[in-house]
Protein backbone atom coordinates (compact mmCIF):
# COMPACT_ATOMS: atom_id res chain seq x y z
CA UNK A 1 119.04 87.67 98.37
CA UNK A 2 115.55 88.21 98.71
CA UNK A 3 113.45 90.72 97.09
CA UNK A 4 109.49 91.46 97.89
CA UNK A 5 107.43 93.82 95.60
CA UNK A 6 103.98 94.69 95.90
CA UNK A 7 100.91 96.96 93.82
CA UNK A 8 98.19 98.11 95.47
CA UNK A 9 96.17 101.20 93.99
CA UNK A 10 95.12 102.89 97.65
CA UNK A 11 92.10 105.23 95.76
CA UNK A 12 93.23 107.99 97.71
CA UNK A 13 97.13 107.52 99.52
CA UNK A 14 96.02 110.19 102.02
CA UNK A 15 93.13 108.23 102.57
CA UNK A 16 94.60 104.40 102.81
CA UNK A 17 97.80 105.84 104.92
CA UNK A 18 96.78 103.82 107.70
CA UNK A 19 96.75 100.67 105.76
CA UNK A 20 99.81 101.55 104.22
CA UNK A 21 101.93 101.64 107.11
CA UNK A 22 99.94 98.84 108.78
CA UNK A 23 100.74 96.77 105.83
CA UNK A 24 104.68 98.11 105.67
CA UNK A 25 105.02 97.19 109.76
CA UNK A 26 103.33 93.67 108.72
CA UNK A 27 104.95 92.75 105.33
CA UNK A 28 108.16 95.11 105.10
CA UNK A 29 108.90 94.64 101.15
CA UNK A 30 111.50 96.29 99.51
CA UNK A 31 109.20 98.32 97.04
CA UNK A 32 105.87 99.47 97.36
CA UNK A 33 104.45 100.18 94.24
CA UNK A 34 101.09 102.89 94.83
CA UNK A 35 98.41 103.93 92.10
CA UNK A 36 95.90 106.36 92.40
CA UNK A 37 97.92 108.26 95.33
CA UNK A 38 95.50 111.08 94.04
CA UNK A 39 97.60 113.94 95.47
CA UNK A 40 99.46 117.08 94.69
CA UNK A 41 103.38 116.50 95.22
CA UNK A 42 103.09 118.92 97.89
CA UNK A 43 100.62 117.03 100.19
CA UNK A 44 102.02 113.72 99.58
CA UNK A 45 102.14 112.12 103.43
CA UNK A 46 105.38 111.27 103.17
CA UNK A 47 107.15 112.06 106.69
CA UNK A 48 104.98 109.25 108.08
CA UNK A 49 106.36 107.09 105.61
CA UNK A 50 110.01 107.94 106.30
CA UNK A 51 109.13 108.36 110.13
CA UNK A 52 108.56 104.25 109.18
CA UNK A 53 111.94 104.03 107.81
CA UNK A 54 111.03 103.85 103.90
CA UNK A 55 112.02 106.29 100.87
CA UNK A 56 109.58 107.84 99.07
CA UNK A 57 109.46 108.76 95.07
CA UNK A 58 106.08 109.89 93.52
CA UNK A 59 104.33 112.23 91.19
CA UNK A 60 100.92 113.28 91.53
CA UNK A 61 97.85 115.70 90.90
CA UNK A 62 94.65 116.93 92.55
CA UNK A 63 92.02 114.11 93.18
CA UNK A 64 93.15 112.06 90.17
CA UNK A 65 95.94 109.06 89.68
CA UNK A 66 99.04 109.37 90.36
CA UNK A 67 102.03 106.84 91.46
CA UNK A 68 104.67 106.30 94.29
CA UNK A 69 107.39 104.02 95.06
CA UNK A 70 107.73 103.64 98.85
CA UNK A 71 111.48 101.62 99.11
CA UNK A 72 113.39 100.16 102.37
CA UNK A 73 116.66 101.40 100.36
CA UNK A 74 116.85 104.20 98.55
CA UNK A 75 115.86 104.68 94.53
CA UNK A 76 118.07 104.96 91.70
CA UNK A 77 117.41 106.74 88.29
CA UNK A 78 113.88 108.08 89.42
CA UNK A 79 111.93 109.21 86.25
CA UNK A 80 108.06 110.11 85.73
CA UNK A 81 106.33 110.03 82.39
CA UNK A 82 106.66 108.88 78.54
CA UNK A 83 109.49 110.21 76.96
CA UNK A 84 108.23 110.23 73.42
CA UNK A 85 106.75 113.31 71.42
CA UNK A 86 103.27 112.93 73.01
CA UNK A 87 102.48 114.50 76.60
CA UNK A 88 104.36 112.83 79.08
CA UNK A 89 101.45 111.85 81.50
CA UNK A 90 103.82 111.65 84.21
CA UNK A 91 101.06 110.80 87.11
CA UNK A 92 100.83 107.64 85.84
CA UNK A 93 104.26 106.27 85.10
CA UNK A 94 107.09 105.91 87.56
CA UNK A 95 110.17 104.24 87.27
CA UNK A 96 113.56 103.16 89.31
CA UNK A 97 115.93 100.84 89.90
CA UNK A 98 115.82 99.17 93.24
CA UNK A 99 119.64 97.80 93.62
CA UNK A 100 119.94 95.67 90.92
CA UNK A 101 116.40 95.90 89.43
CA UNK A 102 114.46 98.08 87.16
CA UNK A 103 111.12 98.71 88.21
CA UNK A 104 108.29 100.26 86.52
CA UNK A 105 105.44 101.20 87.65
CA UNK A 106 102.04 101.97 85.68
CA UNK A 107 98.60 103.50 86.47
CA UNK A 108 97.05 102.44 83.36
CA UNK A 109 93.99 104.62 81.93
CA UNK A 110 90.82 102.93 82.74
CA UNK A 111 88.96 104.19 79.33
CA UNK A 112 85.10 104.77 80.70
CA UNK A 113 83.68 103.41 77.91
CA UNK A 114 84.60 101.74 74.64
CA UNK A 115 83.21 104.08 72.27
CA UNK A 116 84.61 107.22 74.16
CA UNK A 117 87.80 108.42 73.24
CA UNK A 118 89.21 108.15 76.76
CA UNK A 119 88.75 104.27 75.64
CA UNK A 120 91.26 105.29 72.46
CA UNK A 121 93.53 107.06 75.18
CA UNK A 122 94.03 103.78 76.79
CA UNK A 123 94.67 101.81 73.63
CA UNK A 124 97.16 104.43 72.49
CA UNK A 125 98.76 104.47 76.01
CA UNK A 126 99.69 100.52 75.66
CA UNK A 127 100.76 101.66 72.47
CA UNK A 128 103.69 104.29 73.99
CA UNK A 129 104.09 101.72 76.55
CA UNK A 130 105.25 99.41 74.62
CA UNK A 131 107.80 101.58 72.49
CA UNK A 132 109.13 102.79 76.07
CA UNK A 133 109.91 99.77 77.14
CA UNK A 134 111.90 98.85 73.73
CA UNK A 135 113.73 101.89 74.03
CA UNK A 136 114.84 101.63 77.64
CA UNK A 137 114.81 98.24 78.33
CA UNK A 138 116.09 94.36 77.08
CA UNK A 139 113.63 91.64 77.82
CA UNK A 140 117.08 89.14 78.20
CA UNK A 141 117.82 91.53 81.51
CA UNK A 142 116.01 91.18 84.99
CA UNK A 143 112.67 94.24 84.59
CA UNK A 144 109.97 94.41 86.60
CA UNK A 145 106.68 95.96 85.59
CA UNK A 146 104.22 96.15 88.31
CA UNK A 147 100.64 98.07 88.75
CA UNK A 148 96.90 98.98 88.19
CA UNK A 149 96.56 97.77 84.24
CA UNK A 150 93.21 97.65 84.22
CA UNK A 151 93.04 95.07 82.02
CA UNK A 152 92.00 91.31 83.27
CA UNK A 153 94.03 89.07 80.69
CA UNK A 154 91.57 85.90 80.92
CA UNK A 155 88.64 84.19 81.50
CA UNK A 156 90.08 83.56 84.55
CA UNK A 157 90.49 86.78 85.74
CA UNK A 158 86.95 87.94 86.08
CA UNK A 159 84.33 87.09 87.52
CA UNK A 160 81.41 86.84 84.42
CA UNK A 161 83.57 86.86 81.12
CA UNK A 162 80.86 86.21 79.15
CA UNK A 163 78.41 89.37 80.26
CA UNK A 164 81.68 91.63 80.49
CA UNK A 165 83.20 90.34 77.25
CA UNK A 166 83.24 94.46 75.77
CA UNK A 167 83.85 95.89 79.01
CA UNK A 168 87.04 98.36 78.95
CA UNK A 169 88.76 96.40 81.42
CA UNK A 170 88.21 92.66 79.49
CA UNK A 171 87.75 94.07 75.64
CA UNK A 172 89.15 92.47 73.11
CA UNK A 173 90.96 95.28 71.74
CA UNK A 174 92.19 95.81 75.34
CA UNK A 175 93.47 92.33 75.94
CA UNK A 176 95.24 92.45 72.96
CA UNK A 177 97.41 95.72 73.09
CA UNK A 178 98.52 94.00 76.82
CA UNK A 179 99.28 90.78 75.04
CA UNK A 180 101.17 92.65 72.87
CA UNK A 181 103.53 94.29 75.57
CA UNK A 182 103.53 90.68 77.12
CA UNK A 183 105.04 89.29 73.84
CA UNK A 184 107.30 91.57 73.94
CA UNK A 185 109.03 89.74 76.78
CA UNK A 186 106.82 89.47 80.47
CA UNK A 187 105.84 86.87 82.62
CA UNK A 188 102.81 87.28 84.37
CA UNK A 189 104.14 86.19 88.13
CA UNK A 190 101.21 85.58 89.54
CA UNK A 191 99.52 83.25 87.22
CA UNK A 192 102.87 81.91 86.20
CA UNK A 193 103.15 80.64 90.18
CA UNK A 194 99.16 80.07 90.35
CA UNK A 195 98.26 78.60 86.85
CA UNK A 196 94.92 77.56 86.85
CA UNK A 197 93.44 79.05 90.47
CA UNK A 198 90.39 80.76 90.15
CA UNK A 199 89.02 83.79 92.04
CA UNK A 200 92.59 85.50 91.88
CA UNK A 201 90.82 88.76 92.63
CA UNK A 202 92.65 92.37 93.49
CA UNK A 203 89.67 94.47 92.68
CA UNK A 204 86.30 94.05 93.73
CA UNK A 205 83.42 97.02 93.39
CA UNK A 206 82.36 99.41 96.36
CA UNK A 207 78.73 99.15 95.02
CA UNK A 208 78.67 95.57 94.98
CA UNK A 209 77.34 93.27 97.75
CA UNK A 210 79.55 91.62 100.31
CA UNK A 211 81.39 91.27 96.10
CA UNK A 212 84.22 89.35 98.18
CA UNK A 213 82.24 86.26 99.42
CA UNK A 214 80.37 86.19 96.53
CA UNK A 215 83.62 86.02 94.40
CA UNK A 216 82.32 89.30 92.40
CA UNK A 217 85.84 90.66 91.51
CA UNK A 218 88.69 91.37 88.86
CA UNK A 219 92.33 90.97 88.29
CA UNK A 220 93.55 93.92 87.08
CA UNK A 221 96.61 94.83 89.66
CA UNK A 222 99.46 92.90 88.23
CA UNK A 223 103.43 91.86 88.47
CA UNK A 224 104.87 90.76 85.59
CA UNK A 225 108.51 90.49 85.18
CA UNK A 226 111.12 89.66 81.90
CA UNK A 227 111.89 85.83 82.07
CA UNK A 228 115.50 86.50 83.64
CA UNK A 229 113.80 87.62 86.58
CA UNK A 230 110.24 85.94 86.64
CA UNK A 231 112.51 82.39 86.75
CA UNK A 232 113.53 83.48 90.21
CA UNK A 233 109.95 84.07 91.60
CA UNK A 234 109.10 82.27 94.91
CA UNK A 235 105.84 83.46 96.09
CA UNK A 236 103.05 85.61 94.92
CA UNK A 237 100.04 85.94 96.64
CA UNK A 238 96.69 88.33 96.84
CA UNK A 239 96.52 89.65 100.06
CA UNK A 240 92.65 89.78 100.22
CA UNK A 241 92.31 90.31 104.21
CA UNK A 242 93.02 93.98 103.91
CA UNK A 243 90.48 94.67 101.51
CA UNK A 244 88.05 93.80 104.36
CA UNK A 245 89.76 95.81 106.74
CA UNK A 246 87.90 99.23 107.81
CA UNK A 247 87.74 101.64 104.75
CA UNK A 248 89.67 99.54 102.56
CA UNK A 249 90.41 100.81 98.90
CA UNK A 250 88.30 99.25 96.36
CA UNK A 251 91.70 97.37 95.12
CA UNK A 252 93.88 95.69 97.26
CA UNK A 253 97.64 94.34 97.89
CA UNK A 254 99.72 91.97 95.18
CA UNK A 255 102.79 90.55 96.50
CA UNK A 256 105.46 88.67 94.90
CA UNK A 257 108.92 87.15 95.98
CA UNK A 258 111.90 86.59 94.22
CA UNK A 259 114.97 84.79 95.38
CA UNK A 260 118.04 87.12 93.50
């Protein structure tokens, strides 16, 4: 059987509809996995979405993150938000089962700057993250964690490692709390189907010029699975045609296959 998932953080949902649903008619995955839907619960668009025959889960807030899960079947065990002793910062964590698999899916903090305490937040937010997922989950059983991490893991994944080696989205302290949740028991899909291929960009910077022929991006948008699962990956791709596409989101669509 099957399965297609995809991340794309759509800076704005309300905004990036048309993509959406241009994307959904074109690609029709199972589960799309939104970031930055950056919308009350009350505005979410979502009749167009089920006017297009999908099921719709999200939790949002005014002008800032939030996440959705757009489906072709309808979601099991829907749940926002940490469940620890800390606040739950539901906006950015949404989670399912899709049939047979678990999905989770993350808007990571971006953390400004790396003296600022929103750059703490961020560490401390891997930090929950990974106690979550070794509360409610087994790495031995199919998972799959999905979304804006803002965190490129490698050299690889940026475009000047060397000038951006303390930026928050390549720090070393950054890297390492993700590595951390990786050991834990994740497969990057992407680079475990695309080893050593360069220019694997999903974000690339509104203020930058013509940033995608010029190869000026980031891989930050990720879909990383638990070994179980990642073994039955088939495809993953970058789909870097609609980020050219008329006002595109700054990020842009992650794909992978699996054959269940």
């Amino acid at each position: 059987m099957p399965f297609k998932i995809v991340t794309y953080n759509a800076n704005s949902i309300r905004a990036r509809l048309p993509q959406v649903l241009g994307f959904l008619e074109r690609e029709t995955p199972d589960v799309l996995c939104v970031q930055e839907t950056k919308v009350q619960d009350q505005d979410f668009p979502r009749e167009p979405l089920e006017d297009a025959g999908y099921h719709v889960a999200f939790k949002g807030q005014k002008s800032h993150a939030g996440v959705a899960l757009i489906s072709r079947k309808p979601l099991q065990e829907v749940a926002c938000g940490f469940d620890d002793d800390e606040p739950p910062d539901e906006p950015r964590l949404i989670r399912a089962r899709y049939g047979d698999v678990p999905v989770v899916n993350t808007y990571v903090p971006q953390g400004r700057d790396a003296e600022s305490e929103h750059f703490a937040y961020k560490l401390r937010w891997f930090e929950r993250l990974l106690a979550f997922f070794e509360r409610h989950y087994d790495p031995a059983a199919p998972l799959v964690w999905v979304g804006d991490f803002n965190v490129a893991p490698e050299p690889i994944d940026i475009h000047d490692p060397k000038r951006l080696e303390y930026h928050v989205d390549f720090h070393p302290e950054a890297r390492a709390a993700l590595q951390r949740i990786r050991e834990w028991g994740f497969v990057d899909v992407v680079r475990q189907l695309h080893p050593d291929e360069p220019d694997l960009y999903t974000y690339w910077d509104y203020r930058a010029r013509n940033p995608i022929e010029r190869g000026v991006g980031w891989r930050v948008d990720h879909i990383w699975a638990t070994a179980p699962l990642a073994a039955k990956a088939t495809a993953a791709w970058v789909d870097v045609e609609a980020r050219r596409s008329e006002r595109p989101s700054d990020h842009t669509f992650v794909i992978a296959e699996f054959d269940l």
